[in-house]
PDB file of N, CA and C in Angstrom:
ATOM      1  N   UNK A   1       0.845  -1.175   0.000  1.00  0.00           N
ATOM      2  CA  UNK A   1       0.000   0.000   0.000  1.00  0.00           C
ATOM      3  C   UNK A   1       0.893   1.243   0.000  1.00  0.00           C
ATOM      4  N   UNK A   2       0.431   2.174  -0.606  1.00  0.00           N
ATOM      5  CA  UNK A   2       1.181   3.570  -0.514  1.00  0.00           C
ATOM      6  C   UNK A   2       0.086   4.246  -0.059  1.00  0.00           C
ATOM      7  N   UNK A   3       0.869   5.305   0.865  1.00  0.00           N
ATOM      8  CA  UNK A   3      -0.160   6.418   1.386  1.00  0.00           C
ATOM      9  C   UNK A   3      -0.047   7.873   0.765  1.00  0.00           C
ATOM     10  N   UNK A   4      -0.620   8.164   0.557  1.00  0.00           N
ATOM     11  CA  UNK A   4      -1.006   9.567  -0.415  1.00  0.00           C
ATOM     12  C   UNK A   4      -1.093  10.802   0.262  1.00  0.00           C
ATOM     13  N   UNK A   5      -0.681  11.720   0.822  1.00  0.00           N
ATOM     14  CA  UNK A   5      -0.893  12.688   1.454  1.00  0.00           C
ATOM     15  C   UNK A   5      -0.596  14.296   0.778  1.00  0.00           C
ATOM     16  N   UNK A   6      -1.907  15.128   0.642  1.00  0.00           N
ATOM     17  CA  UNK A   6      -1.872  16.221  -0.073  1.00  0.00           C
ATOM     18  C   UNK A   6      -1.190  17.330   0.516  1.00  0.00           C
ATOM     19  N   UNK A   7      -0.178  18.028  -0.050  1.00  0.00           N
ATOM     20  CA  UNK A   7       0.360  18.841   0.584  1.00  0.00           C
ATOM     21  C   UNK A   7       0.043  20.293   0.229  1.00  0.00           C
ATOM     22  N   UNK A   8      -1.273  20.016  -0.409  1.00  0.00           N
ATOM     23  CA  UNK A   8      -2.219  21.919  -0.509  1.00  0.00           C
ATOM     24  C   UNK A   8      -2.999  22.192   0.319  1.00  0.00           C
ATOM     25  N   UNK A   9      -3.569  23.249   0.260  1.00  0.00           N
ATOM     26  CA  UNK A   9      -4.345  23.660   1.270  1.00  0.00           C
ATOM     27  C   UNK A   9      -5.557  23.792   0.103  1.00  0.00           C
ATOM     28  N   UNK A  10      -6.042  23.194  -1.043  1.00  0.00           N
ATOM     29  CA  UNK A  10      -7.391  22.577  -1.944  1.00  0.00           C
ATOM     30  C   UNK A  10      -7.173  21.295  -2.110  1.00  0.00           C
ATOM     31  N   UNK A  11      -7.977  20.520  -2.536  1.00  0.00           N
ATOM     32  CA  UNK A  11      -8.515  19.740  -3.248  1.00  0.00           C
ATOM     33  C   UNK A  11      -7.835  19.695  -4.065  1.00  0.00           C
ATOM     34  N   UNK A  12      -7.828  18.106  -4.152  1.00  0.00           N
ATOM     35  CA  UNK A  12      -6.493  17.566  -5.816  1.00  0.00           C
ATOM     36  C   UNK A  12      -7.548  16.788  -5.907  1.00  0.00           C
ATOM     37  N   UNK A  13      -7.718  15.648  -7.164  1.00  0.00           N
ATOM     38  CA  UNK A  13      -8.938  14.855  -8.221  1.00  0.00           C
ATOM     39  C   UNK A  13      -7.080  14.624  -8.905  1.00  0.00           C
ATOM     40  N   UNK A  14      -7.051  12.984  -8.849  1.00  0.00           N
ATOM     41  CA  UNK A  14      -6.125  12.307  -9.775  1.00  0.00           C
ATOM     42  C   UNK A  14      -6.776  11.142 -10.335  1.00  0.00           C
ATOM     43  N   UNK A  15      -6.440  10.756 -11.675  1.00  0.00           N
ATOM     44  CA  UNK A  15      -6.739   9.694 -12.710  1.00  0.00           C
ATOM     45  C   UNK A  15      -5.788   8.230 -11.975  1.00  0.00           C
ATOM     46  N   UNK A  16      -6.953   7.492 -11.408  1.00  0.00           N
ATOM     47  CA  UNK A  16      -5.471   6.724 -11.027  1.00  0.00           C
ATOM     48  C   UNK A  16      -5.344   5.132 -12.094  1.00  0.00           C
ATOM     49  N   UNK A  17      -4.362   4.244 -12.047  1.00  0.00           N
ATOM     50  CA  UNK A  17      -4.182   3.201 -12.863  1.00  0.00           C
ATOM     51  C   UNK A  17      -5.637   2.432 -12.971  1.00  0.00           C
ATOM     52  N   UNK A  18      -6.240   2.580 -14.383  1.00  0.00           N
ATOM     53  CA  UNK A  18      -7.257   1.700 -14.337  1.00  0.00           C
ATOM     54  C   UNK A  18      -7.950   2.965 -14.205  1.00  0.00           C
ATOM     55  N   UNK A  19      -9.211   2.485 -14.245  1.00  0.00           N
ATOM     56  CA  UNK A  19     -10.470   3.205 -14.309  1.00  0.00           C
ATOM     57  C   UNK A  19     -11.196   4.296 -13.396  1.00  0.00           C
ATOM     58  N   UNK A  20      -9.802   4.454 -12.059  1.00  0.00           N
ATOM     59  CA  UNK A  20     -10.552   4.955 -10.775  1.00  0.00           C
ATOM     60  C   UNK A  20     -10.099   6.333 -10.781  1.00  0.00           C
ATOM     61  N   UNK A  21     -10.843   7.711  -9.888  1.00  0.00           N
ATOM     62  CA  UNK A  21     -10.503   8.858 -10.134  1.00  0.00           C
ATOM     63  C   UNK A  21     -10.459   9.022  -8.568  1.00  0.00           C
ATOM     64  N   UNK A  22      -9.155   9.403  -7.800  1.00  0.00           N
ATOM     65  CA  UNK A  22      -9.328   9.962  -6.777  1.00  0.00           C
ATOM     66  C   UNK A  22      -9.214  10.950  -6.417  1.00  0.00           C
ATOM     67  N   UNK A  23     -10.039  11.563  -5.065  1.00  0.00           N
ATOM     68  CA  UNK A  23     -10.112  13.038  -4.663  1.00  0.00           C
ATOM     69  C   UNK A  23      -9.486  13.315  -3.186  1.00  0.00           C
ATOM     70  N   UNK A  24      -8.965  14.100  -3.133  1.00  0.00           N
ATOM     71  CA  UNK A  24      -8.155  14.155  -2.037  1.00  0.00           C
ATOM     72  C   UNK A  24      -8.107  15.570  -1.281  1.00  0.00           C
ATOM     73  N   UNK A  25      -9.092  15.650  -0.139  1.00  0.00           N
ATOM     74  CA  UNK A  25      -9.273  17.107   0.167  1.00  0.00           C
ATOM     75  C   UNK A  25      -8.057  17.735   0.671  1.00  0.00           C
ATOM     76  N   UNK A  26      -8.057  19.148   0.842  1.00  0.00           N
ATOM     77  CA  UNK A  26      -6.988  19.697   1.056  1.00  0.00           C
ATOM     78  C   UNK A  26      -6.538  19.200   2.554  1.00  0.00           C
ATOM     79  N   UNK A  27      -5.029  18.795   2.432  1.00  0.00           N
ATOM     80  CA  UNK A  27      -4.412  18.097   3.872  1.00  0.00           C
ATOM     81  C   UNK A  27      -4.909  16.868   4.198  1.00  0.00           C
ATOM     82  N   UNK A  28      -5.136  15.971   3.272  1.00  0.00           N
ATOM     83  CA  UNK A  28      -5.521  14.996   3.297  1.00  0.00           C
ATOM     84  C   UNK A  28      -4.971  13.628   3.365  1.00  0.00           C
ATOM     85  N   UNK A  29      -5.106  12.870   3.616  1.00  0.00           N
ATOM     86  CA  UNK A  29      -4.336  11.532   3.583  1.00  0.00           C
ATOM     87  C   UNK A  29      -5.256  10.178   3.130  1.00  0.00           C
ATOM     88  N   UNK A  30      -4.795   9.102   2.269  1.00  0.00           N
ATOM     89  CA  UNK A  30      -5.102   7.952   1.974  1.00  0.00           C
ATOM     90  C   UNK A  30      -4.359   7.189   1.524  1.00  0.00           C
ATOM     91  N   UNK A  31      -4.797   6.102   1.540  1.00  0.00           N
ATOM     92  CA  UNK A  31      -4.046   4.800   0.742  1.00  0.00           C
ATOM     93  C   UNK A  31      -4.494   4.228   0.252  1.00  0.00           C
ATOM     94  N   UNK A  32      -3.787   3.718  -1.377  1.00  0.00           N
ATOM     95  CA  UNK A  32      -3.988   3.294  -2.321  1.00  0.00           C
ATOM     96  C   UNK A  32      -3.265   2.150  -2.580  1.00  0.00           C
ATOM     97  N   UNK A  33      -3.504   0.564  -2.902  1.00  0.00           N
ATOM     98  CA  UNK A  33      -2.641  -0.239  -3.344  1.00  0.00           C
ATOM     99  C   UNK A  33      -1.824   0.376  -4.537  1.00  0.00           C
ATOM    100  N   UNK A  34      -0.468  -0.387  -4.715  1.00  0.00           N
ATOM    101  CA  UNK A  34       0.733   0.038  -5.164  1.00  0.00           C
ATOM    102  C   UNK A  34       0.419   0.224  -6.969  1.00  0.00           C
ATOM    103  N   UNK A  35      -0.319  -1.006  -6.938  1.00  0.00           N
ATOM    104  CA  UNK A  35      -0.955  -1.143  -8.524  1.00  0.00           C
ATOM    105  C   UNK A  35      -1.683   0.055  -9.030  1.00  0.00           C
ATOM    106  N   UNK A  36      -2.458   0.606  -8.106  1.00  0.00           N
ATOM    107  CA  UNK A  36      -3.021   1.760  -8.581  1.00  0.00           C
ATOM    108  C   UNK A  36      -2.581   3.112  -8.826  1.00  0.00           C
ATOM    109  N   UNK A  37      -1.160   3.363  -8.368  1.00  0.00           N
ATOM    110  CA  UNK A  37      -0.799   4.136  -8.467  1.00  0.00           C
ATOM    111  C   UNK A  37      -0.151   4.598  -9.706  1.00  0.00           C
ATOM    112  N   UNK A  38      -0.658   5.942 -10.222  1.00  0.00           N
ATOM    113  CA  UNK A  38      -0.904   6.087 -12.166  1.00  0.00           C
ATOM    114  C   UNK A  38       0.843   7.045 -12.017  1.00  0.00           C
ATOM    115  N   UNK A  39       0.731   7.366 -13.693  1.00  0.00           N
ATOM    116  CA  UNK A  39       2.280   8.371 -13.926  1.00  0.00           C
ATOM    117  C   UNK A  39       1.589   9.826 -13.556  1.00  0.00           C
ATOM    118  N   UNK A  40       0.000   9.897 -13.308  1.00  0.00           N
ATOM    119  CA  UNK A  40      -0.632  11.387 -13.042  1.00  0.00           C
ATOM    120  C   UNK A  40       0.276  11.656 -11.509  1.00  0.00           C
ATOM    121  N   UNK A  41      -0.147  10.529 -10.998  1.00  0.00           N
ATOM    122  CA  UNK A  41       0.024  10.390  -9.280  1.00  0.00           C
ATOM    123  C   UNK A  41       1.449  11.223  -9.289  1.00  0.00           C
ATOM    124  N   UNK A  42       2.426  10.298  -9.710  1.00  0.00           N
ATOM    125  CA  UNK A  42       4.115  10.059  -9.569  1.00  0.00           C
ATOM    126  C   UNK A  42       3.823  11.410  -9.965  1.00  0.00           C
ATOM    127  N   UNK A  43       4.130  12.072 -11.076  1.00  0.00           N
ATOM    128  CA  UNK A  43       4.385  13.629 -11.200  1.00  0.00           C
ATOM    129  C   UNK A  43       3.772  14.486 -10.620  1.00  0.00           C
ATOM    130  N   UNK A  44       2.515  14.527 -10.085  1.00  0.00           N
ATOM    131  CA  UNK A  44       2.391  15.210  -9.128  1.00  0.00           C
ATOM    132  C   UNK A  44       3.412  15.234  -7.678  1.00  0.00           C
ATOM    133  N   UNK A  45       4.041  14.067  -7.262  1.00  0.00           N
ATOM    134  CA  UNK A  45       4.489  14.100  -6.379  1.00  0.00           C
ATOM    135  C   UNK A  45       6.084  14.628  -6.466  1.00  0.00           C
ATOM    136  N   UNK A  46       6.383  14.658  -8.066  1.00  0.00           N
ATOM    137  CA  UNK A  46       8.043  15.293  -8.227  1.00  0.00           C
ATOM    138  C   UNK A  46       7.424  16.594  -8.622  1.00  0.00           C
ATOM    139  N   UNK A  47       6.054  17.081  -8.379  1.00  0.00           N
ATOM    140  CA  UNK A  47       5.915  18.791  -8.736  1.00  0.00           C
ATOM    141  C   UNK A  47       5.858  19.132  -7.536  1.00  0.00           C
ATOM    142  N   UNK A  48       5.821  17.697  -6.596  1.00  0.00           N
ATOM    143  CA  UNK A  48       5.629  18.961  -4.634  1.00  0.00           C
ATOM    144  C   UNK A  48       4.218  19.148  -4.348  1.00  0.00           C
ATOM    145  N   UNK A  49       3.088  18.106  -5.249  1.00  0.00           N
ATOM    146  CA  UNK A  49       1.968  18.456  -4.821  1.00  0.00           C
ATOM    147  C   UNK A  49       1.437  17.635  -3.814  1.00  0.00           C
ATOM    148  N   UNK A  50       2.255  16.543  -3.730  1.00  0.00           N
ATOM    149  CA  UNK A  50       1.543  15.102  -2.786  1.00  0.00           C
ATOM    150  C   UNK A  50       2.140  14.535  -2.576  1.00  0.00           C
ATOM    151  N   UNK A  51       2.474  14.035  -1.235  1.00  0.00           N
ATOM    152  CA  UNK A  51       3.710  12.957  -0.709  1.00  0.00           C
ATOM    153  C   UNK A  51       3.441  11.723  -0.802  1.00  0.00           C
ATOM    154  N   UNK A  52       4.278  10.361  -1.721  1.00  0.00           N
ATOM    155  CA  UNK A  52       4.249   9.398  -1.359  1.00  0.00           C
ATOM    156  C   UNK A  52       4.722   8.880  -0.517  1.00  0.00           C
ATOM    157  N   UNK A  53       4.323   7.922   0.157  1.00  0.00           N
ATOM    158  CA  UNK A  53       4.988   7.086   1.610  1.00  0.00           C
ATOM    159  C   UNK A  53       4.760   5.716   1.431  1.00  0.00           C
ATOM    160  N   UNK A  54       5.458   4.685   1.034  1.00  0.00           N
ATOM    161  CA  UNK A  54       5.311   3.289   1.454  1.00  0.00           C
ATOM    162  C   UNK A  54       5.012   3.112   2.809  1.00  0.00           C
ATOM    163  N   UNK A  55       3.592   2.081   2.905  1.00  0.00           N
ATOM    164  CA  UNK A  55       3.310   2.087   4.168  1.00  0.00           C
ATOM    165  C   UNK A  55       3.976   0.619   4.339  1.00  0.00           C
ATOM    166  N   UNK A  56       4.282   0.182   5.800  1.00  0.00           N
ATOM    167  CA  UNK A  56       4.452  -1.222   6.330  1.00  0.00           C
ATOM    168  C   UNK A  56       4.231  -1.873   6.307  1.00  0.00           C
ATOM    169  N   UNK A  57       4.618  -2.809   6.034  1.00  0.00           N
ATOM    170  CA  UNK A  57       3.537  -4.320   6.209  1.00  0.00           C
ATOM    171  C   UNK A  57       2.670  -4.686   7.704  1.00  0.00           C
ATOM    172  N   UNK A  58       1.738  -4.293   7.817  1.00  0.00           N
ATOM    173  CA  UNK A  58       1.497  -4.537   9.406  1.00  0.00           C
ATOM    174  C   UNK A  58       1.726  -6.383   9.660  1.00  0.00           C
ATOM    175  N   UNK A  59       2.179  -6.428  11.062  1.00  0.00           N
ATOM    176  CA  UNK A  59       2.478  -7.670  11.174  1.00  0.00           C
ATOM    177  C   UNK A  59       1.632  -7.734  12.945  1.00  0.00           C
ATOM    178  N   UNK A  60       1.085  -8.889  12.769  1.00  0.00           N
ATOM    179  CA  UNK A  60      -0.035  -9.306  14.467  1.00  0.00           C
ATOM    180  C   UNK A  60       0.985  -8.993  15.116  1.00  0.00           C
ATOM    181  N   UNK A  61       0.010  -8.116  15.910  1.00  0.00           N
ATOM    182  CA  UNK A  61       1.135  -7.196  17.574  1.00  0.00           C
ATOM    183  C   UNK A  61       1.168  -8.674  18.379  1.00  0.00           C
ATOM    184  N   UNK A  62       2.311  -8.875  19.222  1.00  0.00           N
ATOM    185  CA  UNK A  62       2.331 -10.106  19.887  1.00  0.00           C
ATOM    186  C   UNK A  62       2.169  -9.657  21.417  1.00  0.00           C
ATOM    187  N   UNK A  63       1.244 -10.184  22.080  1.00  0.00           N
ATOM    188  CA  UNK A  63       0.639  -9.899  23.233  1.00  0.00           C
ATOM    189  C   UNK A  63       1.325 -10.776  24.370  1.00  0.00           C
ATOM    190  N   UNK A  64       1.929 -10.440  25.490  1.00  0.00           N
ATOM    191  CA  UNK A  64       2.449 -11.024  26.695  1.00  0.00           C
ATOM    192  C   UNK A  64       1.236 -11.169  27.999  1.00  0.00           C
ATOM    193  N   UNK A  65       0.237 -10.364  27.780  1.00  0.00           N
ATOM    194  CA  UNK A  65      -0.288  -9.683  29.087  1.00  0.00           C
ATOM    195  C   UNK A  65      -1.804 -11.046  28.592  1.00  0.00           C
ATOM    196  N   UNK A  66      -2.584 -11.405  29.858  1.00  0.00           N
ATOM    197  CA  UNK A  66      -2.787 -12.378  30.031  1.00  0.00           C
ATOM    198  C   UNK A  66      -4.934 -11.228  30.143  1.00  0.00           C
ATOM    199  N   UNK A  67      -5.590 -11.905  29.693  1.00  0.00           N
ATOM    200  CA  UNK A  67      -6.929 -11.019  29.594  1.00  0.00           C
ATOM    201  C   UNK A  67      -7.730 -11.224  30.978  1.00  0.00           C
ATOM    202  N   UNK A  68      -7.509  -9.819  31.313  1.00  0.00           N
ATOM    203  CA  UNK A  68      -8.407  -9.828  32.416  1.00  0.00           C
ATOM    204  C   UNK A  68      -9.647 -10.351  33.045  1.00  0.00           C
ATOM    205  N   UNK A  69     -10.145 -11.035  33.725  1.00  0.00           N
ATOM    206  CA  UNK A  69     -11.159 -11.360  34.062  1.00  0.00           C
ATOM    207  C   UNK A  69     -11.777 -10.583  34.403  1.00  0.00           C
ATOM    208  N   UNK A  70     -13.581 -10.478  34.350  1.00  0.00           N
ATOM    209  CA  UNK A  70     -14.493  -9.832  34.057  1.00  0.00           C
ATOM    210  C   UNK A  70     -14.938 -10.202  35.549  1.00  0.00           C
ATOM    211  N   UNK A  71     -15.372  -8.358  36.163  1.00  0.00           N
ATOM    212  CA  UNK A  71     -15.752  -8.286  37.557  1.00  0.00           C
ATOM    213  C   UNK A  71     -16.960  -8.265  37.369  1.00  0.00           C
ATOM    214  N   UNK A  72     -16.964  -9.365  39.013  1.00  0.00           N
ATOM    215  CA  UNK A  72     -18.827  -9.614  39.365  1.00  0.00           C
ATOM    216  C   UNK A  72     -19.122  -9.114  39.854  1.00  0.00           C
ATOM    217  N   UNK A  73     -18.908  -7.302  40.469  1.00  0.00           N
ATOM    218  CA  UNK A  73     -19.638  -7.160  40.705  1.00  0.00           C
ATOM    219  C   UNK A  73     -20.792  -6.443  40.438  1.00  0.00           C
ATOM    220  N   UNK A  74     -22.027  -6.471  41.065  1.00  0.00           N
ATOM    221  CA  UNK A  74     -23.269  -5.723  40.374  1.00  0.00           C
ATOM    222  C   UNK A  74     -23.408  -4.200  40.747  1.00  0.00           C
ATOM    223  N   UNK A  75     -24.474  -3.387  39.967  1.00  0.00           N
ATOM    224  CA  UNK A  75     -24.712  -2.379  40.048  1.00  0.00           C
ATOM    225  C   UNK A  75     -26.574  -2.140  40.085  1.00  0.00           C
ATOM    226  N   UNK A  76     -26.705  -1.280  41.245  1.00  0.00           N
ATOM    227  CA  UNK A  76     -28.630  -1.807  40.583  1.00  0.00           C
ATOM    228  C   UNK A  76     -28.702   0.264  40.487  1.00  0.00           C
ATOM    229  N   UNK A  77     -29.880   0.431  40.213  1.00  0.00           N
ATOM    230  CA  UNK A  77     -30.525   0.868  39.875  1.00  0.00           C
ATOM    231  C   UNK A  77     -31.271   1.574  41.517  1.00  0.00           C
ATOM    232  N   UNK A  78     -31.374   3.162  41.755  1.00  0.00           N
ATOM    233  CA  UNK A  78     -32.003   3.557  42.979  1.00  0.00           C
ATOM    234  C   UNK A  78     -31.033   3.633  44.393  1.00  0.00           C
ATOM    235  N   UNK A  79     -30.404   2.920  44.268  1.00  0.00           N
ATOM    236  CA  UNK A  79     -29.132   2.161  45.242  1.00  0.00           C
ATOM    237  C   UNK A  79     -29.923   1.399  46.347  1.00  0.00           C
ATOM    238  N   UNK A  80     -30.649   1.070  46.440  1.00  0.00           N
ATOM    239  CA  UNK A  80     -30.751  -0.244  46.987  1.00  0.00           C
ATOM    240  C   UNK A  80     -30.270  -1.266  46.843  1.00  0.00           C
TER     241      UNK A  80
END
């Protein structure tokens, strides 16, 4: 995925690979798979209009901490 981030203060509208048109309000951010990304995109981004960023591969956070057990106790209603 690449992330798209507009660096105007308007609205950009790009033609992207394939059939799709994206809009990107001013100061905006999204992501687009890599495939989609057109030669409109790329030159906008060597004119300084929009930053590309390769995003990460997210990988499962690995958890140590053990899940809390759920308290019994009650709550009513009036306080009685």
């Amino acid at each position: 995925m690449i992330e798209i981030h507009n660096l105007q203060f308007q609205p950009l509208t790009f033609n992207m690979a394939g059939e799709k048109t994206l809009h990107l309000g001013s100061r905006e951010r999204t992501a687009i798979p890599d495939k989609e990304v057109s030669h409109e995109i790329r030159l906008a981004e060597k004119h300084g209009l929009i930053r590309l960023q390769k995003q990460p591969a997210k990988k499962p956070a690995l958890t140590t901490e053990k899940p809390k057990a759920a308290s019994t106790a009650k709550t009513t209603k009036g306080g009685k």
